[in-house]
Protein backbone atom coordinates (compact mmCIF):
# COMPACT_ATOMS: atom_id res chain seq x y z
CA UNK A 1 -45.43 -5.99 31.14
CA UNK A 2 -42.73 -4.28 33.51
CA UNK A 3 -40.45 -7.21 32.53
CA UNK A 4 -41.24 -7.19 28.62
CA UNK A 5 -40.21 -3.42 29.00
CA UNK A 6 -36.80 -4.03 31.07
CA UNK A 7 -36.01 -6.43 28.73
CA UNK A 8 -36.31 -4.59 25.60
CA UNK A 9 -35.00 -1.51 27.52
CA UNK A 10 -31.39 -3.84 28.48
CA UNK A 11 -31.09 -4.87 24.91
CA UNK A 12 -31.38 -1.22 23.25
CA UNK A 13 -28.46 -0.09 25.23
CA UNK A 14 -26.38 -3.34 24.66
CA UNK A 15 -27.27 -2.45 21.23
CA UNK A 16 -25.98 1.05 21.39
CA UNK A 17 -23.00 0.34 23.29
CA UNK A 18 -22.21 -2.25 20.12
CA UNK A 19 -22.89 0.34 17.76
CA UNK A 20 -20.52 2.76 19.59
CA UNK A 21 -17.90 0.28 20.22
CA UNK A 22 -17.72 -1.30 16.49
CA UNK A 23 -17.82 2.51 14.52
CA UNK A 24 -14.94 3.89 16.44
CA UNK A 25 -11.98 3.45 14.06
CA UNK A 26 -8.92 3.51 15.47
CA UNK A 27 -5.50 5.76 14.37
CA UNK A 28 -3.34 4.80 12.23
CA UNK A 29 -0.10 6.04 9.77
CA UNK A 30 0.47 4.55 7.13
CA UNK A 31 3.31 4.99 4.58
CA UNK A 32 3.20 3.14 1.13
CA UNK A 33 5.56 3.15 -1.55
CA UNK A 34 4.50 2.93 -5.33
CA UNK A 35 6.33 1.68 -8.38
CA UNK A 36 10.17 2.62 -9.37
CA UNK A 37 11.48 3.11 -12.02
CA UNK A 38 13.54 -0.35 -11.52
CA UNK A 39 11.08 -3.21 -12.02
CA UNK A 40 12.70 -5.72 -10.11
CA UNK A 41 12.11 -3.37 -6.44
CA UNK A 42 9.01 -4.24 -4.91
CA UNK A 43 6.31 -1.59 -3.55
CA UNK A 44 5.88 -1.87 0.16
CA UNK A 45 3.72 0.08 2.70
CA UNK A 46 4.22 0.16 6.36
CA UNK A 47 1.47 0.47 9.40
CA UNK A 48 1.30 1.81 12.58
CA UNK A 49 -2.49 1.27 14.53
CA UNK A 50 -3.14 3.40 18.05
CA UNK A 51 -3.73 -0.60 19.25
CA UNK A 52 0.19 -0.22 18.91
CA UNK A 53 0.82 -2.83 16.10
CA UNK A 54 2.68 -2.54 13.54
CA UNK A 55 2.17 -4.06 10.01
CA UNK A 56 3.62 -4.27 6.86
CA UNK A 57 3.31 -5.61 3.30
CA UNK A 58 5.74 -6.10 0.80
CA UNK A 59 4.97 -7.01 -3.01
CA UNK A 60 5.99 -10.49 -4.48
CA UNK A 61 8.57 -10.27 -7.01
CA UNK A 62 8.87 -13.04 -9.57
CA UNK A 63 11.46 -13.09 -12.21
CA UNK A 64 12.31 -9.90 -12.39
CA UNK A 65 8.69 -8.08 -12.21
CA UNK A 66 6.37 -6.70 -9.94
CA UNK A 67 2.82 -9.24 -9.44
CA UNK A 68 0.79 -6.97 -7.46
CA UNK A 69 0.25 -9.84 -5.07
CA UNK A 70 1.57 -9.20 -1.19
CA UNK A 71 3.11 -11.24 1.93
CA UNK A 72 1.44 -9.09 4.93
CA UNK A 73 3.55 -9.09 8.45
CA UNK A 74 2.27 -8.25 11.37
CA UNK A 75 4.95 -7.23 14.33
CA UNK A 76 4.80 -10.02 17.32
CA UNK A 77 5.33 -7.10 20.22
CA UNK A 78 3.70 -3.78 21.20
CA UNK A 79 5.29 -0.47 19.71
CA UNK A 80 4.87 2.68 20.51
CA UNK A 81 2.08 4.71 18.44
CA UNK A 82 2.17 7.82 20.31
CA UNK A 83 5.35 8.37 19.61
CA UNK A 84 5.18 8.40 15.65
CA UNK A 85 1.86 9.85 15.98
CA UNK A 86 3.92 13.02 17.65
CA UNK A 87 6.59 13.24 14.80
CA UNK A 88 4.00 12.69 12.31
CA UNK A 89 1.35 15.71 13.47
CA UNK A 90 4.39 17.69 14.21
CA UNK A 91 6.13 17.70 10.89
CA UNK A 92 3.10 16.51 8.28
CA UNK A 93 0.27 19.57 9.30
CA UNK A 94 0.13 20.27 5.61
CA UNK A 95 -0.49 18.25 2.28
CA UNK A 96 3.15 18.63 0.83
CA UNK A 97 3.17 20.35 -2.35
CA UNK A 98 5.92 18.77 -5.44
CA UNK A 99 8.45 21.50 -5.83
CA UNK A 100 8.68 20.83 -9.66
CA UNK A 101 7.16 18.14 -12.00
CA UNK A 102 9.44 15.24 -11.52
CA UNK A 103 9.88 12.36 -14.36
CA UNK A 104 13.54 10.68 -13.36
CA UNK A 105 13.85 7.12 -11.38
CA UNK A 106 12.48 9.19 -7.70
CA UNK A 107 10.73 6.51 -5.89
CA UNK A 108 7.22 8.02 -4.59
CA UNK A 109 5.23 8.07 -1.26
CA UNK A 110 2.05 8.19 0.15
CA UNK A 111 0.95 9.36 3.93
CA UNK A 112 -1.74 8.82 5.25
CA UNK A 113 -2.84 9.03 8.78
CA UNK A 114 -6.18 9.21 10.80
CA UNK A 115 -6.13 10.79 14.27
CA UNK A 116 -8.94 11.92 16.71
CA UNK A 117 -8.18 15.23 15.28
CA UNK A 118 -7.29 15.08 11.41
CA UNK A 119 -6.77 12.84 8.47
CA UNK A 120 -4.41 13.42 5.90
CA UNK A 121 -3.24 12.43 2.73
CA UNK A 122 0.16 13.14 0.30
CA UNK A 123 1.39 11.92 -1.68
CA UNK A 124 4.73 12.70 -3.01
CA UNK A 125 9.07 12.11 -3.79
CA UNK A 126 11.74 12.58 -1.42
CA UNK A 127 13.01 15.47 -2.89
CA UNK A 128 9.70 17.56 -1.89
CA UNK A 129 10.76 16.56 1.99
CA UNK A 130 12.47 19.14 4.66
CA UNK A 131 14.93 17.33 6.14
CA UNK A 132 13.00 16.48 9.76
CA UNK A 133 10.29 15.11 7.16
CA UNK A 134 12.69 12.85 5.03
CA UNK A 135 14.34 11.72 8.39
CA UNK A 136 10.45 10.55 9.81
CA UNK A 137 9.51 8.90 6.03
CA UNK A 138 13.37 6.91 6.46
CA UNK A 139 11.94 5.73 10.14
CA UNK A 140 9.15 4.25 8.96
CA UNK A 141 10.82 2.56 5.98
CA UNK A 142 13.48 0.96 7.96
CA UNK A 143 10.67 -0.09 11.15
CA UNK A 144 10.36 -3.56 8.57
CA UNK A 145 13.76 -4.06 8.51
CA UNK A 146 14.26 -3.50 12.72
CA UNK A 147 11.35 -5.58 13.26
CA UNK A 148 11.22 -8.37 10.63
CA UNK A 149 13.06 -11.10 13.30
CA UNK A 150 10.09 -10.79 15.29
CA UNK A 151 7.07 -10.65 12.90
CA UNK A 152 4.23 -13.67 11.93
CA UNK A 153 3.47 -13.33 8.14
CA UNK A 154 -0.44 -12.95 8.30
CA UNK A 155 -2.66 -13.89 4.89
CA UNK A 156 -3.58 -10.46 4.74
CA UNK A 157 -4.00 -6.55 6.24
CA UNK A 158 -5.87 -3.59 4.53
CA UNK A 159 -3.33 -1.51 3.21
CA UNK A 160 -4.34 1.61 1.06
CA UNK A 161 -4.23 0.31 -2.31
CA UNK A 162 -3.80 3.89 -4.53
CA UNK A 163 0.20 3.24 -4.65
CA UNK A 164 0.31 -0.67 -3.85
CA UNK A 165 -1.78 -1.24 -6.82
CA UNK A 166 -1.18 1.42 -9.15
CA UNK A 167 -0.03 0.65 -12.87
CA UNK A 168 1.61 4.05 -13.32
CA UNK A 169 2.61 7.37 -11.23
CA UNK A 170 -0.56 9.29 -10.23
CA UNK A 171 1.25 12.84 -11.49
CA UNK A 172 -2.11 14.31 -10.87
CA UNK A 173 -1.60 13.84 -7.20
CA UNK A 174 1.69 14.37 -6.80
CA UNK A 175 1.19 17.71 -8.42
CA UNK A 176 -1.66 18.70 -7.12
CA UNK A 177 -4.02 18.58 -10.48
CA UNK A 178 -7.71 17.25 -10.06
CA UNK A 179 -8.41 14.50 -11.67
């Protein structure tokens, strides 16, 4: 009986330690870009993970038009999360607000990051950036281009889909209206 019970005993807190190991998500940023006004520039989205990989998608364009299908990268070396996730929580406390309803060729963003501490979620155009805010969104749209030597294409990463897939601009975010 004293065995039966050590047994069963072992394999609850394997169990738990399972559990505990397989529900903690880890950090990430993520930056997407949704559909232009040009329909020949693909949508992209770039990630950072606290595992310190990067990944990236970038939409197939074929002849002349957006497909809504993806190649998916993943980075072949370690980068530094910590870093971005310092810029990011410093300058992106807040959901940004659009300064004025916008309808020109302005290309629009989403960020979204999970820390320990927060998530968050914007989305919104350039213009509606301070300028230590545009300089962190250019960062992480140019990581693809300083990495893209060194990256594997991969047949696929979860990306947030609410810009990659969108048909049209989601004004109701961008302006803050409920939908």
């Amino acid at each position: 009986m004293e065995k039966k019970y050590m047994m069963i005993r072992s394999s609850f807190f394997i169990l738990l330690i399972l559990l505990f190991s397989c529900n903690k998500e880890s950090e990430f940023i993520e930056v997407t870009q949704g559909i232009g006004m040009n329909p020949a520039e693909p949508r992209y989205g770039v990630l950072v993970t606290s595992n310190n990989e990067l990944f990236f998608c970038n939409e197939i364009i074929s002849n002349g038009k957006r497909t809504s299908k993806y190649k998916y990268y993943k980075y072949n070396e370690s980068i530094d999360f910590s870093s971005y996730k310092e810029m990011v929580l410093k300058n992106f406390k807040d959901k940004i607000n659009s300064k004025s309803l916008k309808v020109n060729d302005a290309e629009y963003y989403q960020l979204k990051y999970k820390t320990s501490s927060k998530q968050y979620k914007s989305i919104f155009f350039e213009s509606d950036l301070n300028p230590e805010q545009f300089e962190i969104l250019m960062n992480f749209i140019r990581l693809p281009d300083n990495k893209l030597k060194l990256s594997e294409e991969i047949p696929f990463y979860n990306f947030s889909s609410d810009l990659l897939m969108a048909t049209t601009v989601p004004l109701y975010e961008v302006c803050n209206f409920k939908q």
